[in-house]
N, C-alpha and C. Protein backbone atom coordinates (compact mmCIF):
# COMPACT_ATOMS: atom_id res chain seq x y z
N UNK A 1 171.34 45.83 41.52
CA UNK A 1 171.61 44.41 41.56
C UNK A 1 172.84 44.14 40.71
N UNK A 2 173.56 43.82 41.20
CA UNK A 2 175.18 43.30 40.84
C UNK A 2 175.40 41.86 40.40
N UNK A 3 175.17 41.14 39.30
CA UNK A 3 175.50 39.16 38.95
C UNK A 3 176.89 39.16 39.05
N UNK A 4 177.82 38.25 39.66
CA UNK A 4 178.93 37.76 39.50
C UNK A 4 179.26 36.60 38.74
N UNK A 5 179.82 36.82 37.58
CA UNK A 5 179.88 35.16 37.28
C UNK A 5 181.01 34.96 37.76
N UNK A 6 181.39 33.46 37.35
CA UNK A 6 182.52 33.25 37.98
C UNK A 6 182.81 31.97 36.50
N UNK A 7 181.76 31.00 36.46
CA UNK A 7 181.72 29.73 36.10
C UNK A 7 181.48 29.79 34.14
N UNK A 8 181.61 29.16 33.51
CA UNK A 8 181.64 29.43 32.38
C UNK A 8 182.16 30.14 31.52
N UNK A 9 182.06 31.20 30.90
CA UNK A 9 182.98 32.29 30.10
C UNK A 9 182.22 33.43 30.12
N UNK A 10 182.83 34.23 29.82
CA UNK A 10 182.29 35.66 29.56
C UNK A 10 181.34 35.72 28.59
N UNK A 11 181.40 35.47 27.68
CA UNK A 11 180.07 35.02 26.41
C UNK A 11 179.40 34.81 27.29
N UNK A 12 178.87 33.49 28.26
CA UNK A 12 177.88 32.88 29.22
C UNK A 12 177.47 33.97 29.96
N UNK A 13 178.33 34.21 30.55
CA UNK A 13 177.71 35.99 31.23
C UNK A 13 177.03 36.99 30.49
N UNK A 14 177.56 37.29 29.50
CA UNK A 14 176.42 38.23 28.68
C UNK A 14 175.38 37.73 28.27
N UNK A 15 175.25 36.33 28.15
CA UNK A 15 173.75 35.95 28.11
C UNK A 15 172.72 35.95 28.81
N UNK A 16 173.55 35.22 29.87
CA UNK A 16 172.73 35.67 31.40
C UNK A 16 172.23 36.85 31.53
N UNK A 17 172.86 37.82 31.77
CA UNK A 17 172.87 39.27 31.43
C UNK A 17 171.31 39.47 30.91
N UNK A 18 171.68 39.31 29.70
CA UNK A 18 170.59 39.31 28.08
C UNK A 18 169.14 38.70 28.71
N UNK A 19 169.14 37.49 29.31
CA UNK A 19 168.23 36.68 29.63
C UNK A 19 167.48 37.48 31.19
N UNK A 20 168.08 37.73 31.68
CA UNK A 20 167.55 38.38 32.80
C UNK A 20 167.23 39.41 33.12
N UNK A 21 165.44 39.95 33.22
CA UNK A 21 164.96 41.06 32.88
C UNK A 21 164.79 41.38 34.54
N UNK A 22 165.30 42.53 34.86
CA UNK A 22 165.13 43.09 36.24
C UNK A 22 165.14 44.74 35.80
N UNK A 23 164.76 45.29 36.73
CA UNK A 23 164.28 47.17 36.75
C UNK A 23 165.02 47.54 37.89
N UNK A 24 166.38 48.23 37.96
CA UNK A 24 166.64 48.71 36.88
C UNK A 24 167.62 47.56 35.96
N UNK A 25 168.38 47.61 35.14
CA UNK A 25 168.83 46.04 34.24
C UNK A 25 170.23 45.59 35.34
N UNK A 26 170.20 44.12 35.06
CA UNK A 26 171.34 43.63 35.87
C UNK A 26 172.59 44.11 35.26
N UNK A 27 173.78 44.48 36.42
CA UNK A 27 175.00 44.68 36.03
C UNK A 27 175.51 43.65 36.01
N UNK A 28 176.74 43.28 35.63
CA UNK A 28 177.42 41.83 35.17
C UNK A 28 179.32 42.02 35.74
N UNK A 29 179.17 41.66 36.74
CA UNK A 29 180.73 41.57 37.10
C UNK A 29 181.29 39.77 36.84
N UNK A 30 182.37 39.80 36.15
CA UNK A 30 182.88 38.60 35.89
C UNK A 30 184.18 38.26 36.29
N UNK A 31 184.44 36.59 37.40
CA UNK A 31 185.62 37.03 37.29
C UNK A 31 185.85 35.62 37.18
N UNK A 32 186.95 35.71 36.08
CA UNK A 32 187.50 34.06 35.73
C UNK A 32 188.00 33.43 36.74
N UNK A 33 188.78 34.15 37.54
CA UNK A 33 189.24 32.82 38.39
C UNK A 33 188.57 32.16 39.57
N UNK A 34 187.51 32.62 39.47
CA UNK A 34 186.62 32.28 40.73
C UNK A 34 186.57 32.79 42.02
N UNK A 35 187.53 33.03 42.46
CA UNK A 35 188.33 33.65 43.58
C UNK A 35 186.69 34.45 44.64
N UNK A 36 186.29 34.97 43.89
CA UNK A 36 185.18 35.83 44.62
C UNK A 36 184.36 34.79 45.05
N UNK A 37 184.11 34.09 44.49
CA UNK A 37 183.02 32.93 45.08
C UNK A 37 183.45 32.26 46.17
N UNK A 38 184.55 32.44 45.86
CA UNK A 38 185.42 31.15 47.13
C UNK A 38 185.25 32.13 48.29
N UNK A 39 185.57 33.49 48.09
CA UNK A 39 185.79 34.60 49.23
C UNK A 39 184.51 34.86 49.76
N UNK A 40 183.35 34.60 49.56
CA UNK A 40 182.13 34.78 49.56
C UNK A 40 181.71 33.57 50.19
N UNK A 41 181.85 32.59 49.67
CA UNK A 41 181.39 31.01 50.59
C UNK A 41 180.53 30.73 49.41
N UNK A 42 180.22 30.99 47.87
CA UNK A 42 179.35 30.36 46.91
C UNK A 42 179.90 29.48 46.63
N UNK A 43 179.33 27.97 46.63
CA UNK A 43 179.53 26.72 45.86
C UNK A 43 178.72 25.95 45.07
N UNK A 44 177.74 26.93 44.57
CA UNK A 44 176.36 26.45 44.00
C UNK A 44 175.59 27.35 43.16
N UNK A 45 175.17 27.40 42.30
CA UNK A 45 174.46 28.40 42.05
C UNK A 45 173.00 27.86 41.64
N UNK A 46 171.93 28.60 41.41
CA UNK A 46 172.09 30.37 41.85
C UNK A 46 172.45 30.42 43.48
N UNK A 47 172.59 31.20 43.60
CA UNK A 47 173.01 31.99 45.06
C UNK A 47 172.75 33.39 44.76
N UNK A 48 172.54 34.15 46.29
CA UNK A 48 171.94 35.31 45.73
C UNK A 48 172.79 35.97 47.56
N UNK A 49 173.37 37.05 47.42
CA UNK A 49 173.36 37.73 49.19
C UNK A 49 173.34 39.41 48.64
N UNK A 50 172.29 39.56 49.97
CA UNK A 50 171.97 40.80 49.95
C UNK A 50 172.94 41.06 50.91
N UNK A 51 173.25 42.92 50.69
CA UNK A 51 174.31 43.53 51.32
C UNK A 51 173.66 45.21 51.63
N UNK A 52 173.96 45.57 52.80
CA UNK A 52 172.90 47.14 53.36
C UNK A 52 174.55 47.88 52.44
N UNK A 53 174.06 49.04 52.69
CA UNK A 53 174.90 49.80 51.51
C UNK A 53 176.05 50.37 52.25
N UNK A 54 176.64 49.84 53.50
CA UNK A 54 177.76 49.70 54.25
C UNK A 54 178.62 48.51 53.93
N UNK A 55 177.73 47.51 53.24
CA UNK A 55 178.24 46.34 52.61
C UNK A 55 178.61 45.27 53.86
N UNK A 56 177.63 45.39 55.09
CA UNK A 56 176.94 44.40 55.97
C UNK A 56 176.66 43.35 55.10
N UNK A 57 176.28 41.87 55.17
CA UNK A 57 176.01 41.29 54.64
C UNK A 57 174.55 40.94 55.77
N UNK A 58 173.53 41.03 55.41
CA UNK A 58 171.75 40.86 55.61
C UNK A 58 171.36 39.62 55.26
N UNK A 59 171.67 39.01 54.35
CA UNK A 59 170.60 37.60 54.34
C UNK A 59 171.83 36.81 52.86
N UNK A 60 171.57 35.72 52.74
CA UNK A 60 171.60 34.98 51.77
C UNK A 60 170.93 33.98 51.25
N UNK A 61 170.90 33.40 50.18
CA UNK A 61 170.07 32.44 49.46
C UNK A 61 170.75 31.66 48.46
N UNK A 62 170.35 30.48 48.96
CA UNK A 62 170.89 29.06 47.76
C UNK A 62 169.72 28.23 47.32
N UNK A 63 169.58 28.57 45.73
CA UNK A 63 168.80 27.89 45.33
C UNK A 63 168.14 29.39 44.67
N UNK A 64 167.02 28.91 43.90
CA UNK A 64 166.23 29.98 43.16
C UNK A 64 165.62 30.69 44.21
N UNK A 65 165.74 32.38 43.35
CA UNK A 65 165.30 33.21 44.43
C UNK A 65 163.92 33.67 44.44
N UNK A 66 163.21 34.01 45.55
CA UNK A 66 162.00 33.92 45.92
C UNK A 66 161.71 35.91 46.20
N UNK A 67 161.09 36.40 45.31
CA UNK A 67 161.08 38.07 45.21
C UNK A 67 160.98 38.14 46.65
N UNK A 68 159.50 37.54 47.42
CA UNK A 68 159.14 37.78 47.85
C UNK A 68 159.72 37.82 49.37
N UNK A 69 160.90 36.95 49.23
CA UNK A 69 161.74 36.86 50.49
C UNK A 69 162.53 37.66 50.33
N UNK A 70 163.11 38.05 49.08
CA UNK A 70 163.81 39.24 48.84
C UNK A 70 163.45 40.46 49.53
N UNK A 71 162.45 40.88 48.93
CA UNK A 71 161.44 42.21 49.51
C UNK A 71 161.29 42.20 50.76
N UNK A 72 161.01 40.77 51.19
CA UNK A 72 160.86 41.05 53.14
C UNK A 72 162.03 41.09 53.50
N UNK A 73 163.37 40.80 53.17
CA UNK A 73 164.66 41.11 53.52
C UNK A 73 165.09 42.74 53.24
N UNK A 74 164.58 42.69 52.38
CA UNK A 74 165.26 44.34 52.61
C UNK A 74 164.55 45.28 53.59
N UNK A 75 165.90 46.27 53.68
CA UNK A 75 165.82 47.38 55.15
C UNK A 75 164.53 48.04 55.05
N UNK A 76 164.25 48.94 55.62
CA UNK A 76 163.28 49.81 55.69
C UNK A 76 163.84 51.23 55.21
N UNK A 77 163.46 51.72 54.38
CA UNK A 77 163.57 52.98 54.36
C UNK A 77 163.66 53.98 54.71
């Protein structure tokens, strides 16, 4: 699992970071100028898009994320 910030500062990102307990731990990509969000279509957060490891894009989500839709979104093994 990959977080992008975009919004706030880098400090804000490592908190997030800090605050958010996931297995294995969240990575933290940051990018000040926003640019990725815009390239992506995020104008809100949270937002969340899953990607198959061809980097297809599979599903997205606006608004708080729901594990459980998570889990039924992902591929099959």
């Amino acid at each position: 699992m990959i977080g992008l910030g975009a919004h706030g500062g880098l400090d804000d990102a490592r908190a997030f970071q800090a605050d958010v307990r996931v297995d294995p731990p969240l990575r933290m990509v940051f990018d000040e100028s926003g640019d990725s969000w815009t390239d992506l279509g995020i104008s809100v957060q949270p937002a969340a898009i899953l990607f198959d490891a061809a980097g297809k894009e599979l599903k997205r989500w606006f608004g708080p994320l729901d594990t459980g839709e998570l889990t039924a979104a992902l591929p099959a093994a």
